[in-house]
PDB file of N, CA and C in Angstrom:
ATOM      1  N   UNK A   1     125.897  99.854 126.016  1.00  0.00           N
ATOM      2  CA  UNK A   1     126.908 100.092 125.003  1.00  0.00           C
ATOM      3  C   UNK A   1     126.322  99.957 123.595  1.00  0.00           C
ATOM      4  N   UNK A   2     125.306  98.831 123.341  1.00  0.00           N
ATOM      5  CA  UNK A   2     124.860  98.972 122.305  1.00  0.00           C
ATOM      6  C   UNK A   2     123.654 100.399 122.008  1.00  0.00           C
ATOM      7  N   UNK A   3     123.443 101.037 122.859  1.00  0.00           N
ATOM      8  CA  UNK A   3     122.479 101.769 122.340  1.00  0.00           C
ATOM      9  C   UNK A   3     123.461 103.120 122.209  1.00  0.00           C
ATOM     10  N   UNK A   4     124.431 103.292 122.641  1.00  0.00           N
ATOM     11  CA  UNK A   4     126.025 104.404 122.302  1.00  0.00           C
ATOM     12  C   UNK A   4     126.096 104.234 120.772  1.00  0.00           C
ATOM     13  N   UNK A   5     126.060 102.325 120.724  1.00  0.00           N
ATOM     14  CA  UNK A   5     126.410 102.100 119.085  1.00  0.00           C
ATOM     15  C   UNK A   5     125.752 102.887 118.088  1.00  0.00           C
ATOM     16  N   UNK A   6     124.431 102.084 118.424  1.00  0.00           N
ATOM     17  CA  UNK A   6     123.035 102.625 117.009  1.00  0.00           C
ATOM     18  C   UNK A   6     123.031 104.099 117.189  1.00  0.00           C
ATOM     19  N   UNK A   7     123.267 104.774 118.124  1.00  0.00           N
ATOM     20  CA  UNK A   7     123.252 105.963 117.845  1.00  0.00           C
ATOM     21  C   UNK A   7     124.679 107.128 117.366  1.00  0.00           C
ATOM     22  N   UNK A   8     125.511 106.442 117.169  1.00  0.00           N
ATOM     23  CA  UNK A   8     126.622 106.896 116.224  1.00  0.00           C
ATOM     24  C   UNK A   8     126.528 106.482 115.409  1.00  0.00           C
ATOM     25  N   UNK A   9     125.687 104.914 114.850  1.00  0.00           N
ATOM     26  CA  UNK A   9     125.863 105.154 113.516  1.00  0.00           C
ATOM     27  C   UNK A   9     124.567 106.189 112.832  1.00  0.00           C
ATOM     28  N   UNK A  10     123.563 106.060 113.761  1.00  0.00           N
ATOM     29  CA  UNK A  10     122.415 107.593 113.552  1.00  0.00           C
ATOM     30  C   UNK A  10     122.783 108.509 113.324  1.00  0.00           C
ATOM     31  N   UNK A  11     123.999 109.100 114.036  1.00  0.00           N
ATOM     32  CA  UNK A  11     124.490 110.309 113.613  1.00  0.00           C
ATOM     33  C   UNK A  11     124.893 110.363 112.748  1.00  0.00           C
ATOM     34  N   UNK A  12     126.002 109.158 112.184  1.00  0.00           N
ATOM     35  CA  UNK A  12     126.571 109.464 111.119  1.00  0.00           C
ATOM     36  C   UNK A  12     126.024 109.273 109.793  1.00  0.00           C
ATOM     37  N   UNK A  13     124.496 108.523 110.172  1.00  0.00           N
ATOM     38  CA  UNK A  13     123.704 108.024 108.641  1.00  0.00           C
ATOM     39  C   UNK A  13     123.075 109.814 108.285  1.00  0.00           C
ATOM     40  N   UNK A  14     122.934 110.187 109.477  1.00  0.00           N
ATOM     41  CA  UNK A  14     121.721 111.385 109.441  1.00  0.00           C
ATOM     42  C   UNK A  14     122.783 113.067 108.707  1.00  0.00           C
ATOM     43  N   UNK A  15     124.261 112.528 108.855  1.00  0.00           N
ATOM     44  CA  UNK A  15     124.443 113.325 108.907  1.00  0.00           C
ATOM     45  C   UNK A  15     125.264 113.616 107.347  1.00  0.00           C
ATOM     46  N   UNK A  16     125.432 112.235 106.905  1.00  0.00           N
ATOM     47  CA  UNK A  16     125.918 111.569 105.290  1.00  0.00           C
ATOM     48  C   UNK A  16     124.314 111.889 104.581  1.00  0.00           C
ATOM     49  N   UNK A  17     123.051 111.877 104.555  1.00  0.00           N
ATOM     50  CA  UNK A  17     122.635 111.498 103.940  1.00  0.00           C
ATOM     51  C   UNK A  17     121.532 112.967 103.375  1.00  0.00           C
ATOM     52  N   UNK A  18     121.623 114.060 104.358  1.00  0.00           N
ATOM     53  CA  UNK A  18     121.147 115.053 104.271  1.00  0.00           C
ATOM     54  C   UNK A  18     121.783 116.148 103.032  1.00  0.00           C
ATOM     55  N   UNK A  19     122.873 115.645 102.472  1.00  0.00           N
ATOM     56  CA  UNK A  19     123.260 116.031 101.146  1.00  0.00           C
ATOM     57  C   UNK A  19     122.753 115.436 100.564  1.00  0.00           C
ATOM     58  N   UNK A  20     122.715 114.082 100.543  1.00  0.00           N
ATOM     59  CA  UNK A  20     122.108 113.318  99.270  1.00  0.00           C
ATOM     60  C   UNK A  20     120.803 113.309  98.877  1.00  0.00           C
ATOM     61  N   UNK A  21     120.060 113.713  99.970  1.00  0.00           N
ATOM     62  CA  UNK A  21     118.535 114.052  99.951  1.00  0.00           C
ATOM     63  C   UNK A  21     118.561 115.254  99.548  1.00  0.00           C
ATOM     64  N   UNK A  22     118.990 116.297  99.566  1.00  0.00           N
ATOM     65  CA  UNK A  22     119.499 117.948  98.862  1.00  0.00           C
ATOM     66  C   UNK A  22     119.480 117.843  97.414  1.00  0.00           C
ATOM     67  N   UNK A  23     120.371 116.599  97.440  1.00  0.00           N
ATOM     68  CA  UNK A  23     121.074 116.633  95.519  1.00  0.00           C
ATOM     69  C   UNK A  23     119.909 115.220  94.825  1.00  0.00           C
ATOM     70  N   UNK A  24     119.246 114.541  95.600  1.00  0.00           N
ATOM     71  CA  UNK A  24     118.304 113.721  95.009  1.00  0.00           C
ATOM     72  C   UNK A  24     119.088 112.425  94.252  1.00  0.00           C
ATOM     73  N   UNK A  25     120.037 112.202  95.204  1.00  0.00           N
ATOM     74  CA  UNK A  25     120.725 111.336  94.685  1.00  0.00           C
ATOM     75  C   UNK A  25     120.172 109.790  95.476  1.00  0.00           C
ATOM     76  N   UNK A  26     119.141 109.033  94.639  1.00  0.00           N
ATOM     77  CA  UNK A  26     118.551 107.809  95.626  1.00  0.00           C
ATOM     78  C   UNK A  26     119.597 106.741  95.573  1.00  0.00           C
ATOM     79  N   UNK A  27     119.998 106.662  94.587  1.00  0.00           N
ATOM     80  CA  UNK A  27     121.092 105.128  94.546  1.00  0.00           C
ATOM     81  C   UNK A  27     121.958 105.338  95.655  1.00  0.00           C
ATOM     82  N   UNK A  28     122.712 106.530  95.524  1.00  0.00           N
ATOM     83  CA  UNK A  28     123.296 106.503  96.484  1.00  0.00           C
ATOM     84  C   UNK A  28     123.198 106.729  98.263  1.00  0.00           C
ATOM     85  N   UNK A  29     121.631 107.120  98.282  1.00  0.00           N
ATOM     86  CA  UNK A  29     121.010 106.679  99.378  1.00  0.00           C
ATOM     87  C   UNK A  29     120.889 105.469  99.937  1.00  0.00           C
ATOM     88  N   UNK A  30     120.377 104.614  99.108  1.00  0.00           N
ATOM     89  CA  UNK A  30     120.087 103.283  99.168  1.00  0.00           C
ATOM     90  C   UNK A  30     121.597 102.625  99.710  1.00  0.00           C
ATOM     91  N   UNK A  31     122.963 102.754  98.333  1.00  0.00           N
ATOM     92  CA  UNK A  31     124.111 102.259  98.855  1.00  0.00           C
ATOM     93  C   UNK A  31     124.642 102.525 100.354  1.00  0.00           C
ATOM     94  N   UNK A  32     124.774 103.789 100.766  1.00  0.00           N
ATOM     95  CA  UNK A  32     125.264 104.113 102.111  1.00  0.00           C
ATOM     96  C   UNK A  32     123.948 103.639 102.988  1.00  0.00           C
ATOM     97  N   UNK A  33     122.846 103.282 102.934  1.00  0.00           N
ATOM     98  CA  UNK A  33     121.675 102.736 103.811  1.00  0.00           C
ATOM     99  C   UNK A  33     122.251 101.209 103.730  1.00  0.00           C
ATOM    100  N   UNK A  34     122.303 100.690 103.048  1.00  0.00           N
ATOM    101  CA  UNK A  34     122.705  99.256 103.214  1.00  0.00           C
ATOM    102  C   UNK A  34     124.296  98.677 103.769  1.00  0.00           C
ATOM    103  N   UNK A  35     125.139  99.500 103.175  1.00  0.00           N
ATOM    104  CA  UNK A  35     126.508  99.558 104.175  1.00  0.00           C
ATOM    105  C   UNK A  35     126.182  99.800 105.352  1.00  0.00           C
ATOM    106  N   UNK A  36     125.889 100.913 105.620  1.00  0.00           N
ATOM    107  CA  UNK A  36     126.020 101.568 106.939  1.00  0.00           C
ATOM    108  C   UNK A  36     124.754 100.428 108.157  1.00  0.00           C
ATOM    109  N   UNK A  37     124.151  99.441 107.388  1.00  0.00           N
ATOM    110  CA  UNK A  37     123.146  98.628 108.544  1.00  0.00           C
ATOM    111  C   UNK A  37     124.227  97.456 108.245  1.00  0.00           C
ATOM    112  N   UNK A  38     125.095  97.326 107.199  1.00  0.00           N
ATOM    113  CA  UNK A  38     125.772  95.932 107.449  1.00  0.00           C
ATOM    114  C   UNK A  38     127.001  96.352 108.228  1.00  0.00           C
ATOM    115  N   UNK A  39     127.300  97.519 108.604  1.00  0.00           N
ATOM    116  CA  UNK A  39     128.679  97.477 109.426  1.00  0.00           C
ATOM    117  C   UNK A  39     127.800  97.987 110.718  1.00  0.00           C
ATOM    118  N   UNK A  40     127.041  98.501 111.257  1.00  0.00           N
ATOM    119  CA  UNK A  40     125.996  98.253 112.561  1.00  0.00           C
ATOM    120  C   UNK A  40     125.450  96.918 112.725  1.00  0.00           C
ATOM    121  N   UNK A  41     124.942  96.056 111.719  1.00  0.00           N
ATOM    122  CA  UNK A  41     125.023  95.260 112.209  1.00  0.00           C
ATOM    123  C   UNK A  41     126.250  94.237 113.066  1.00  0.00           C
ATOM    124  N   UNK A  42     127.078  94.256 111.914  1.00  0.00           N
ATOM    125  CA  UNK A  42     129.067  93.763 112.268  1.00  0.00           C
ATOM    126  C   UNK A  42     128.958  93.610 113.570  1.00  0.00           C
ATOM    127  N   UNK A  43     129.081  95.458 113.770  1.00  0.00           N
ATOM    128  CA  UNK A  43     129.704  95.717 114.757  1.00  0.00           C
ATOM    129  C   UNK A  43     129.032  95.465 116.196  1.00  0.00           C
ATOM    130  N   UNK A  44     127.582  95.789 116.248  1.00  0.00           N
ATOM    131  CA  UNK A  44     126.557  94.924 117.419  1.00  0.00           C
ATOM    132  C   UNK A  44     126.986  93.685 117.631  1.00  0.00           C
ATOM    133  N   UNK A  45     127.172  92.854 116.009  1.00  0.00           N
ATOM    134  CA  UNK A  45     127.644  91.206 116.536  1.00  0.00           C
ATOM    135  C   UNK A  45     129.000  91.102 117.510  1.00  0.00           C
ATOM    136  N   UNK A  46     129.853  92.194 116.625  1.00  0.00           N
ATOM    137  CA  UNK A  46     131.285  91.732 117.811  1.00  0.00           C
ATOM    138  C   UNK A  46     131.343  92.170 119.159  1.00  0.00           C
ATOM    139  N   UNK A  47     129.992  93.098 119.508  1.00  0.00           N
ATOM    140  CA  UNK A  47     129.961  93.535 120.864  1.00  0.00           C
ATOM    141  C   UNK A  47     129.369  92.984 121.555  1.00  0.00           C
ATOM    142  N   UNK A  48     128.541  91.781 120.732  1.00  0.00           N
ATOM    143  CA  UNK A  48     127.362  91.139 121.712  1.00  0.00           C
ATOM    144  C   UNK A  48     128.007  89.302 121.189  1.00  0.00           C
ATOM    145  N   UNK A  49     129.126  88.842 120.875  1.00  0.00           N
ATOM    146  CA  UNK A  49     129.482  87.866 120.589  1.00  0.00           C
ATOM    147  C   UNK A  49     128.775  87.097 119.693  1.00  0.00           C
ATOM    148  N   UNK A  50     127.768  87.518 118.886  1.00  0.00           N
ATOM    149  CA  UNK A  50     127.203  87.034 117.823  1.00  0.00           C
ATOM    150  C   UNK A  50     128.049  85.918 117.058  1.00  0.00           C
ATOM    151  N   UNK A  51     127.771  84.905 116.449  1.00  0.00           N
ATOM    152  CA  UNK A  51     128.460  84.358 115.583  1.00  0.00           C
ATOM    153  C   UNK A  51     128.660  84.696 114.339  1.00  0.00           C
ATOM    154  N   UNK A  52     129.855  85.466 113.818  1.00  0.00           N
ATOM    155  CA  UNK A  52     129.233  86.191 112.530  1.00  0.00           C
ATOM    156  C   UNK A  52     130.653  85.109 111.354  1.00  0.00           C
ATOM    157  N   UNK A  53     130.301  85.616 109.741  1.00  0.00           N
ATOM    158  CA  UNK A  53     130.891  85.213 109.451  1.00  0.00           C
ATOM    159  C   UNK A  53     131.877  85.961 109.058  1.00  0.00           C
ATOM    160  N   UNK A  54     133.062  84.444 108.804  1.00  0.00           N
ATOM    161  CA  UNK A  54     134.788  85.115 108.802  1.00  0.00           C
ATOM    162  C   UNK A  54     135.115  84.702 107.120  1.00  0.00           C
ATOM    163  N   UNK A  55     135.321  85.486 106.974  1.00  0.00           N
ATOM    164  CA  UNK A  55     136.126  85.849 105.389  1.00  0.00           C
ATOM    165  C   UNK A  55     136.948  84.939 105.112  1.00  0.00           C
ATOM    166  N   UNK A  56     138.350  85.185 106.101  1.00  0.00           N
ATOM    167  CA  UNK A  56     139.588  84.156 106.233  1.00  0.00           C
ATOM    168  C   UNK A  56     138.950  82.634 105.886  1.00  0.00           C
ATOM    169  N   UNK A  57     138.238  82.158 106.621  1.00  0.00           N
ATOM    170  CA  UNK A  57     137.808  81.001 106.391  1.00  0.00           C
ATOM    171  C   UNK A  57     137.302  80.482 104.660  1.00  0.00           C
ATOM    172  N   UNK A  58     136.941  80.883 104.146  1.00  0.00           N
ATOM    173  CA  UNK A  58     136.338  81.023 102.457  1.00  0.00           C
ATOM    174  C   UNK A  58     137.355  81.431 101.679  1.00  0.00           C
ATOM    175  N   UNK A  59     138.120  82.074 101.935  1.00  0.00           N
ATOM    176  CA  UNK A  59     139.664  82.291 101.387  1.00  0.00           C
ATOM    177  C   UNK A  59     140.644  81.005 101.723  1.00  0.00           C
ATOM    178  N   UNK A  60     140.806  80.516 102.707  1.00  0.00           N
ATOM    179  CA  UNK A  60     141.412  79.413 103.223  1.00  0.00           C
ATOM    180  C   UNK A  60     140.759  78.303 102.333  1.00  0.00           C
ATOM    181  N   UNK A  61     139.901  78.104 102.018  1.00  0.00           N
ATOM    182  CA  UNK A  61     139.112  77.089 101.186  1.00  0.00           C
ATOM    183  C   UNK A  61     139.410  77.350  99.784  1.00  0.00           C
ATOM    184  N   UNK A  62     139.146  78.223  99.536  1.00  0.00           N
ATOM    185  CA  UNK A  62     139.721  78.383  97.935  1.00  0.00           C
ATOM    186  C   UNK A  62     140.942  78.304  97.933  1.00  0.00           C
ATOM    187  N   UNK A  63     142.053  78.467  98.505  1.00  0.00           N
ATOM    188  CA  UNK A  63     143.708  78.867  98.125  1.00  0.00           C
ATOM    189  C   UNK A  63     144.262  77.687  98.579  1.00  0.00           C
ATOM    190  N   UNK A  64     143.578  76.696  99.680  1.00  0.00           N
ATOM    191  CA  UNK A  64     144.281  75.366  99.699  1.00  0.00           C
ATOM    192  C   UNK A  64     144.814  74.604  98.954  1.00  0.00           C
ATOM    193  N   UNK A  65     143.668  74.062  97.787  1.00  0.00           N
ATOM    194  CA  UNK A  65     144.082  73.348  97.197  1.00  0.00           C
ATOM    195  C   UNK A  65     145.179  73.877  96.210  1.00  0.00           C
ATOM    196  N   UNK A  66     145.724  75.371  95.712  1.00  0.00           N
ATOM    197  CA  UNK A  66     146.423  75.966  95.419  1.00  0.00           C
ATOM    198  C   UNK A  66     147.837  75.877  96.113  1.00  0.00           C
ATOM    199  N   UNK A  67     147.793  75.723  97.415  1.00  0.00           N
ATOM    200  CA  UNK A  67     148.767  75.517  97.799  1.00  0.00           C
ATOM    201  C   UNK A  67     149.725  74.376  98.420  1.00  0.00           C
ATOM    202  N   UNK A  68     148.504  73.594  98.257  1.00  0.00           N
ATOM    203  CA  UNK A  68     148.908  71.834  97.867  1.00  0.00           C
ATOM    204  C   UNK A  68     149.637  71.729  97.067  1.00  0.00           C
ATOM    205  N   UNK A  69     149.092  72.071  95.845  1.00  0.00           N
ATOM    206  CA  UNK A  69     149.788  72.094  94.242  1.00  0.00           C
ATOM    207  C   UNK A  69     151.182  72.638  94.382  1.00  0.00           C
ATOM    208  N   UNK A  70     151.506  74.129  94.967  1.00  0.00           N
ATOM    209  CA  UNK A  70     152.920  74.506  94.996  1.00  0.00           C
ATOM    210  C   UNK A  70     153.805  73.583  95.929  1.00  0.00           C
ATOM    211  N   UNK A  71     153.161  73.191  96.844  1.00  0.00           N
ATOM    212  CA  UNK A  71     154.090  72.700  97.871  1.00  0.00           C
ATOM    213  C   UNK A  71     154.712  70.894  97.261  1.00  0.00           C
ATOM    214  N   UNK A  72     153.919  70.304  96.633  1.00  0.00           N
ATOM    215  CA  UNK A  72     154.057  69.172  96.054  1.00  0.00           C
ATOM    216  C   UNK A  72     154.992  69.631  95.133  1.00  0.00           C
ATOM    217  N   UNK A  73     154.710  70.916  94.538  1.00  0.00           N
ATOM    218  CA  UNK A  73     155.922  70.856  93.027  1.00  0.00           C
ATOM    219  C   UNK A  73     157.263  71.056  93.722  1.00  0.00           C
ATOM    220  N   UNK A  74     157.182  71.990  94.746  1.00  0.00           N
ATOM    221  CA  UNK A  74     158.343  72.851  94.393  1.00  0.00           C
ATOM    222  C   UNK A  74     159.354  72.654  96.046  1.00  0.00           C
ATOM    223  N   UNK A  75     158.436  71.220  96.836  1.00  0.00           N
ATOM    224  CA  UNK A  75     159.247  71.050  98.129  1.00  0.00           C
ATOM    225  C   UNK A  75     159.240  69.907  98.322  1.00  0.00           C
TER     226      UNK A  75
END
């Protein structure tokens, strides 16, 4: 299953990037090269149970103590 993966996102790098190599556009080579290995990577982790990291969690940390504050004022 993982080798189904890397090779859809092959297709789809090979198939995004053959304009941009046309029009000589490198930045934006570079940008869709580095997305496109961090959501292959992602996505290998959630297929192979990798431990990856969660967003929610770092959001939950910042907005706590925020919501300490409301809940003390206003309950």
């Amino acid at each position: 299953m993982g080798i189904i993966l890397t090779f859809i996102f092959l297709v789809i790098f090979v198939i995004q990037i053959a304009d941009l190599i046309q029009k000589r556009q490198w930045k934006e080579i570079m940008v869709l090269s580095v997305l496109l290995l961090l959501g292959a990577l992602y996505s290998l982790g959630q297929l192979y149970d990798w431990p990856l990291p969660n967003p929610n969690r770092k959001m939950e940390q910042i907005s706590e103590p925020f919501c300490r504050m409301l809940k003390k004022r206003f309950l």
